[in-house]
PDB file of N, CA and C in Angstrom:
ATOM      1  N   UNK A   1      28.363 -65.195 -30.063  1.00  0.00           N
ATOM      2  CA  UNK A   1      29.230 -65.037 -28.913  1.00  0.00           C
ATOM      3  C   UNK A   1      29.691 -66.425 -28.442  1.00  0.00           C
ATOM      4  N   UNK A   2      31.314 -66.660 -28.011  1.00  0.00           N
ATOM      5  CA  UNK A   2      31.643 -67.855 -27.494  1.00  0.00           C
ATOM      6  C   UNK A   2      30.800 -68.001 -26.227  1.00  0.00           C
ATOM      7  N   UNK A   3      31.186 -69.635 -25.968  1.00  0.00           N
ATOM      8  CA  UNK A   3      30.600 -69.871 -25.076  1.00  0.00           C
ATOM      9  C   UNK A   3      31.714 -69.525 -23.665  1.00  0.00           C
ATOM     10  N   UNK A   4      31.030 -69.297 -22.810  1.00  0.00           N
ATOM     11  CA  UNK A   4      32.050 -69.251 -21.122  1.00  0.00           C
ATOM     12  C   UNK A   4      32.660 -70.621 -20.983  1.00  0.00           C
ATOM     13  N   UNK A   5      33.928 -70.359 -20.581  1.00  0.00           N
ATOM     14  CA  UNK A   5      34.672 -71.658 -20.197  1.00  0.00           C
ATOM     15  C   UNK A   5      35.161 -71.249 -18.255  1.00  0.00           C
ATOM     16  N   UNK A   6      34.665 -72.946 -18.222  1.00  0.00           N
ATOM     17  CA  UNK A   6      35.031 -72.320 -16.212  1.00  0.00           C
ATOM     18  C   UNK A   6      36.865 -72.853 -16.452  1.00  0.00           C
ATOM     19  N   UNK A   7      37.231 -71.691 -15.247  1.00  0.00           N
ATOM     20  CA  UNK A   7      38.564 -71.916 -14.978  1.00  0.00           C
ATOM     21  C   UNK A   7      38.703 -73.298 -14.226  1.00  0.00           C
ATOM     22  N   UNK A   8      39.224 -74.188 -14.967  1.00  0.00           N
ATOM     23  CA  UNK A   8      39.278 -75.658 -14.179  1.00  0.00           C
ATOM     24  C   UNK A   8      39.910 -75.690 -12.875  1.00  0.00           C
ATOM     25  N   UNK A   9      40.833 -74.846 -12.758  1.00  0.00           N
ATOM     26  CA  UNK A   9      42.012 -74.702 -11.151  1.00  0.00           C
ATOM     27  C   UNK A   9      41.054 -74.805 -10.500  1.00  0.00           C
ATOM     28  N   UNK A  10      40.491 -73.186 -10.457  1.00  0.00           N
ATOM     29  CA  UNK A  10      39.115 -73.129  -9.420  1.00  0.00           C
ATOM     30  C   UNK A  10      37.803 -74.089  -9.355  1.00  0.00           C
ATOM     31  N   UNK A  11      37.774 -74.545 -10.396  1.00  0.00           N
ATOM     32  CA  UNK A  11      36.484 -75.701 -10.179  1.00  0.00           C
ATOM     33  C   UNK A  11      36.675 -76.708  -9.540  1.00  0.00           C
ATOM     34  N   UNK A  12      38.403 -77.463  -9.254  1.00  0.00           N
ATOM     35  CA  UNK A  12      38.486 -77.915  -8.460  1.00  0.00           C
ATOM     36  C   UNK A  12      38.787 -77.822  -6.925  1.00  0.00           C
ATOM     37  N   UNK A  13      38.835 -76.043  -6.335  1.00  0.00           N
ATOM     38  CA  UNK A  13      39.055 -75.384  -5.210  1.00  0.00           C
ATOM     39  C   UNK A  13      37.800 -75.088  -5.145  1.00  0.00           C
ATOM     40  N   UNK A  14      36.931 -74.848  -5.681  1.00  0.00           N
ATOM     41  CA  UNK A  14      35.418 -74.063  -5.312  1.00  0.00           C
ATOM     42  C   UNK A  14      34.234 -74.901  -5.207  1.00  0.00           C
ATOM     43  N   UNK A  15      33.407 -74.851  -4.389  1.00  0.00           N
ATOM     44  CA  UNK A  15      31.921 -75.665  -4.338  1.00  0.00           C
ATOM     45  C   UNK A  15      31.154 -74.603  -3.984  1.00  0.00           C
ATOM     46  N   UNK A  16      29.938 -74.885  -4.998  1.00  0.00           N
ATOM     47  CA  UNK A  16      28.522 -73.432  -5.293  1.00  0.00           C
ATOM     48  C   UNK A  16      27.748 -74.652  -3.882  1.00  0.00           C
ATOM     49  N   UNK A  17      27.490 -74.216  -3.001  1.00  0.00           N
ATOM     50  CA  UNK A  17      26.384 -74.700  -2.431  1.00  0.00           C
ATOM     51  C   UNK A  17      24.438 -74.155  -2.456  1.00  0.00           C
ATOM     52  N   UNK A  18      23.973 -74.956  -2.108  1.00  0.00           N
ATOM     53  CA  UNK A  18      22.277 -75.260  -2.804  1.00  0.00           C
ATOM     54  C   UNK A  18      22.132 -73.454  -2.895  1.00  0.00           C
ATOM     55  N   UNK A  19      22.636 -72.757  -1.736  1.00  0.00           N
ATOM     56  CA  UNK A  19      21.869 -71.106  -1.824  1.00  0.00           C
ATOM     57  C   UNK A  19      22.628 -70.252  -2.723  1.00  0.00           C
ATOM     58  N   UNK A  20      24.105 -71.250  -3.300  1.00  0.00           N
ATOM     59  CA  UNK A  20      24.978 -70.424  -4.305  1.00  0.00           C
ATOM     60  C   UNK A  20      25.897 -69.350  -3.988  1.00  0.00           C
ATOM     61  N   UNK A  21      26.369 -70.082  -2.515  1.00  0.00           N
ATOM     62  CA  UNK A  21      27.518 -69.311  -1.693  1.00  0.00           C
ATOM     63  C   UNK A  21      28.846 -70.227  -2.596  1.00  0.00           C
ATOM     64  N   UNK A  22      29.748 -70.163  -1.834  1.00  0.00           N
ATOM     65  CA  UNK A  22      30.957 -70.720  -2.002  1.00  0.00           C
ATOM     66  C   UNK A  22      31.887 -70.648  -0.867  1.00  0.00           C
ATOM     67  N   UNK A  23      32.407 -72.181  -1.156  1.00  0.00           N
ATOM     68  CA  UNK A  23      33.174 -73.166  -0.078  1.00  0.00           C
ATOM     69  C   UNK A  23      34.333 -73.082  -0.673  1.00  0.00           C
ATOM     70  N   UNK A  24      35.014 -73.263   0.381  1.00  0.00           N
ATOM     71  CA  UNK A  24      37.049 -73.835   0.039  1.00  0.00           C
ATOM     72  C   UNK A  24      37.365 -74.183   0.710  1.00  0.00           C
ATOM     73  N   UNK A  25      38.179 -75.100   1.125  1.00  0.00           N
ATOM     74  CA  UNK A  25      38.918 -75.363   2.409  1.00  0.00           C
ATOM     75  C   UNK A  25      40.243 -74.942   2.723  1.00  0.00           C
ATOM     76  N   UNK A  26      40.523 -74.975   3.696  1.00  0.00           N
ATOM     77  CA  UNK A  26      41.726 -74.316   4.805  1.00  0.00           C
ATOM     78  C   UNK A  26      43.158 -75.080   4.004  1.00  0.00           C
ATOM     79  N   UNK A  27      43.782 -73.888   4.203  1.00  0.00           N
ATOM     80  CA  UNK A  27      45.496 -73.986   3.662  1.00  0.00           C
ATOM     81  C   UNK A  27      46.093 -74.484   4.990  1.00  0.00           C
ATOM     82  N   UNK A  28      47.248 -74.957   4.696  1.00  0.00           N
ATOM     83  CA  UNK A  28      47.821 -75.165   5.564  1.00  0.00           C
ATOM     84  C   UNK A  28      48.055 -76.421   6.708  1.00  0.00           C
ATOM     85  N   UNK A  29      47.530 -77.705   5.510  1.00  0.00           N
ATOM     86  CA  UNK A  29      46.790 -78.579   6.197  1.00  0.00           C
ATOM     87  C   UNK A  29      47.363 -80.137   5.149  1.00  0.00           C
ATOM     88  N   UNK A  30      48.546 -79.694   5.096  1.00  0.00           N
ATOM     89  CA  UNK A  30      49.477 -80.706   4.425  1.00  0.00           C
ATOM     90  C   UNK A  30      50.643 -81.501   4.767  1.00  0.00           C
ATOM     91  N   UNK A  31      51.237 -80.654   5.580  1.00  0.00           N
ATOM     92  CA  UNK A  31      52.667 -81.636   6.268  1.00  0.00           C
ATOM     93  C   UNK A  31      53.348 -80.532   7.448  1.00  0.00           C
ATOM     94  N   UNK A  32      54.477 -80.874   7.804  1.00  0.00           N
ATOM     95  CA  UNK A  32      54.720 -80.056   9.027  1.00  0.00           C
ATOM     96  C   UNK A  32      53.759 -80.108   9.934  1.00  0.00           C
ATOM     97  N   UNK A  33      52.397 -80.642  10.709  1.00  0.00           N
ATOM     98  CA  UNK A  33      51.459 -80.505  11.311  1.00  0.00           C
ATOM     99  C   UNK A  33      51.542 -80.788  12.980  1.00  0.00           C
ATOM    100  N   UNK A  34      52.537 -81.535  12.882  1.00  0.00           N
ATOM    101  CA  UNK A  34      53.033 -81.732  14.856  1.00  0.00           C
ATOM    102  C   UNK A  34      53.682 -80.631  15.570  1.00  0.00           C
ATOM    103  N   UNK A  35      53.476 -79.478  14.855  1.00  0.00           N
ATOM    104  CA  UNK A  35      53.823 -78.285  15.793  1.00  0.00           C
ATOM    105  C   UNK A  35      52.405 -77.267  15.719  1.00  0.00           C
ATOM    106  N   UNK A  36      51.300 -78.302  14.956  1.00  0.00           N
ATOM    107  CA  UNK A  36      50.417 -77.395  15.663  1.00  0.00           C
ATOM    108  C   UNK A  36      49.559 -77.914  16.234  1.00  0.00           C
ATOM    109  N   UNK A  37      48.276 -77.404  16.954  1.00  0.00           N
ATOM    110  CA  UNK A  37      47.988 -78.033  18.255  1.00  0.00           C
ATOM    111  C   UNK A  37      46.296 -78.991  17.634  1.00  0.00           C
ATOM    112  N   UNK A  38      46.278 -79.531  18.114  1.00  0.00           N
ATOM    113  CA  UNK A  38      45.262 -80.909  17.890  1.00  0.00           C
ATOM    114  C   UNK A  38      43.698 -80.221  17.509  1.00  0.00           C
ATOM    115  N   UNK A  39      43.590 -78.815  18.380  1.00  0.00           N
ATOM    116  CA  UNK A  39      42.367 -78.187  17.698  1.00  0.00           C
ATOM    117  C   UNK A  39      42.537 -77.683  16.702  1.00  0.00           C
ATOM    118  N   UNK A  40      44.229 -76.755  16.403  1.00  0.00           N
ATOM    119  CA  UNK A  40      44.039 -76.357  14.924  1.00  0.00           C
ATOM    120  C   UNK A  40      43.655 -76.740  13.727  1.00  0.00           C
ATOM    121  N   UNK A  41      44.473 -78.601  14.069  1.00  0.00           N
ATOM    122  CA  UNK A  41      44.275 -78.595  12.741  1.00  0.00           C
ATOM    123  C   UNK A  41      42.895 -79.755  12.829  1.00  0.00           C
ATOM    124  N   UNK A  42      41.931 -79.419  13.984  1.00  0.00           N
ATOM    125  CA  UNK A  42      40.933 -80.651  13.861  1.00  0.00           C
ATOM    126  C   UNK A  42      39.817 -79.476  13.286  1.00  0.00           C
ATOM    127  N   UNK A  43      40.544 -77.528  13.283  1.00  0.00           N
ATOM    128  CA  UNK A  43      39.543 -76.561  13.019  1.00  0.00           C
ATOM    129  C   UNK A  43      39.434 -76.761  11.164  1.00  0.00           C
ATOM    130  N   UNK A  44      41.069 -76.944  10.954  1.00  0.00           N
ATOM    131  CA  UNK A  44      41.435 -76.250   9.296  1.00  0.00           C
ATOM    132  C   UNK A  44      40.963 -77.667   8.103  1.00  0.00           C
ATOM    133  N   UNK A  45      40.162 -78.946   9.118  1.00  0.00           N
ATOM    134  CA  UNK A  45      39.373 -80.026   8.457  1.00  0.00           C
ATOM    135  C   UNK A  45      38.006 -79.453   8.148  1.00  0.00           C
ATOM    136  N   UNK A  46      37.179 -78.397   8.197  1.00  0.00           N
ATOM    137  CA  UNK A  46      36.197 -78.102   7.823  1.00  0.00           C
ATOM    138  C   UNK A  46      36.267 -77.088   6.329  1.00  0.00           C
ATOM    139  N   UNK A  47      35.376 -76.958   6.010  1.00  0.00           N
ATOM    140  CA  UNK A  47      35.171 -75.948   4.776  1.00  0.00           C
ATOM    141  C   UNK A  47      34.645 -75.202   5.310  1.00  0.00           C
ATOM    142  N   UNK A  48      34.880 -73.777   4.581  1.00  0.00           N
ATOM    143  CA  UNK A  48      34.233 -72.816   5.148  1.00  0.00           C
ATOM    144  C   UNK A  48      34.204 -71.715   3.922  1.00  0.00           C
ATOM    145  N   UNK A  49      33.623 -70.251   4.407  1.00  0.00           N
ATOM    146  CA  UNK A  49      33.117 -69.906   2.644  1.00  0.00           C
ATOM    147  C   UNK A  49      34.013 -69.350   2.484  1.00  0.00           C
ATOM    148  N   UNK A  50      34.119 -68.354   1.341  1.00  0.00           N
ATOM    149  CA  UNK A  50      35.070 -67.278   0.652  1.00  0.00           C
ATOM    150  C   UNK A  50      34.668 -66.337   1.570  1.00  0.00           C
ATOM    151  N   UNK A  51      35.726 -65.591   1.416  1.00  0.00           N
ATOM    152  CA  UNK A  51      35.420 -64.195   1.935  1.00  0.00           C
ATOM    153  C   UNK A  51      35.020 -63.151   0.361  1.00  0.00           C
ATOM    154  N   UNK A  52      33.689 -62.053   1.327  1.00  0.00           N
ATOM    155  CA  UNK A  52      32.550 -61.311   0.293  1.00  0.00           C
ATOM    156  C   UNK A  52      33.768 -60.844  -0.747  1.00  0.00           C
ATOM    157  N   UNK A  53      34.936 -60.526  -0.363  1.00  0.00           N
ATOM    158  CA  UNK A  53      35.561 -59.452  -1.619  1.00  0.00           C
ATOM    159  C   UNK A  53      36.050 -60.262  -2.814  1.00  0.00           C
ATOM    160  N   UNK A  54      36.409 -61.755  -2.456  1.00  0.00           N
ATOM    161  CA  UNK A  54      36.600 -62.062  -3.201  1.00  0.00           C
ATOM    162  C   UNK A  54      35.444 -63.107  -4.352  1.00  0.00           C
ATOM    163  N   UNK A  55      34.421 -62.885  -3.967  1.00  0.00           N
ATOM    164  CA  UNK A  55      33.197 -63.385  -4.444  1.00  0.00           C
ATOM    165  C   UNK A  55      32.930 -63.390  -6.341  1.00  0.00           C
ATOM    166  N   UNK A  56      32.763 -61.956  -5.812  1.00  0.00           N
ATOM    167  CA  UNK A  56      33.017 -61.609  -7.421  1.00  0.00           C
ATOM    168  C   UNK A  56      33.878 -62.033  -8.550  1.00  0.00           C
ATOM    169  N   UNK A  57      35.446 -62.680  -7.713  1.00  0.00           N
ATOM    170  CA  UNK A  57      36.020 -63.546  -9.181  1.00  0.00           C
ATOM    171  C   UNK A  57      36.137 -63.936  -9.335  1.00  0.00           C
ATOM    172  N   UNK A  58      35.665 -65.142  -8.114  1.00  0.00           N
ATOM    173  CA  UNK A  58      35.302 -66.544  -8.419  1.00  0.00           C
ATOM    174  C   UNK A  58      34.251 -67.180  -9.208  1.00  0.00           C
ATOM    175  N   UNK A  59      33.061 -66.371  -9.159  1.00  0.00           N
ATOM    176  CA  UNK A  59      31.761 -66.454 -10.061  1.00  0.00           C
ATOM    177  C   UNK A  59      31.875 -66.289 -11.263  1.00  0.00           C
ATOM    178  N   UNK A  60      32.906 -65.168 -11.334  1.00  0.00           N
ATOM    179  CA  UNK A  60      33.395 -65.091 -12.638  1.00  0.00           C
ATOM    180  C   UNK A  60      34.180 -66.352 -13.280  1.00  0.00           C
ATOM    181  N   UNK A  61      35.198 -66.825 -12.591  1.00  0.00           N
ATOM    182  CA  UNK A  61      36.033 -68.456 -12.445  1.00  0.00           C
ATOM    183  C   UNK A  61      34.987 -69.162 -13.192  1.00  0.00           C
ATOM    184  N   UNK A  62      33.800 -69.547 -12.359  1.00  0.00           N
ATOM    185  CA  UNK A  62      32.812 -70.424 -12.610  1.00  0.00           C
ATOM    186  C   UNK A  62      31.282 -70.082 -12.999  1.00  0.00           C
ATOM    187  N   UNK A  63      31.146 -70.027 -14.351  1.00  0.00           N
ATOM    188  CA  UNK A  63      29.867 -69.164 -15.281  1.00  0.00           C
ATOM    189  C   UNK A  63      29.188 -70.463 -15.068  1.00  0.00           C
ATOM    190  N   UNK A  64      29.235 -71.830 -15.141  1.00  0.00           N
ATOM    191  CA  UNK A  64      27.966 -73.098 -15.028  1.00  0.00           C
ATOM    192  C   UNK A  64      27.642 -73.327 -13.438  1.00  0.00           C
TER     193      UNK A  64
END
């Protein structure tokens, strides 16, 4: 049987953290930004996880 290859796109959008959740960070956080307000975008600087439904095809994305 071949070996699993990770989808590189997602390996560079995805981080497995120590309990083997998964991180991404916030869209929307590139240009145009002075029409939104100083907490938005001091919120859309954090990572935060996937949402559960899409769990499943990201793991799949990333087999290592």
């Amino acid at each position: 049987m071949p070996k699993q290859k990770t989808v590189r796109g997602a390996a560079k959008r995805f981080k497995k953290t120590a309990c083997g959740k998964l991180k991404r960070h916030h869209a929307f956080k590139t240009h145009i930004l002075n029409k939104m307000s100083p907490k938005r975008r001091r919120q859309l600087r954090k990572a935060t996880l996937i949402s559960p439904a899409d769990v499943p095809s990201v793991k799949r994305m990333l087999p290592n």
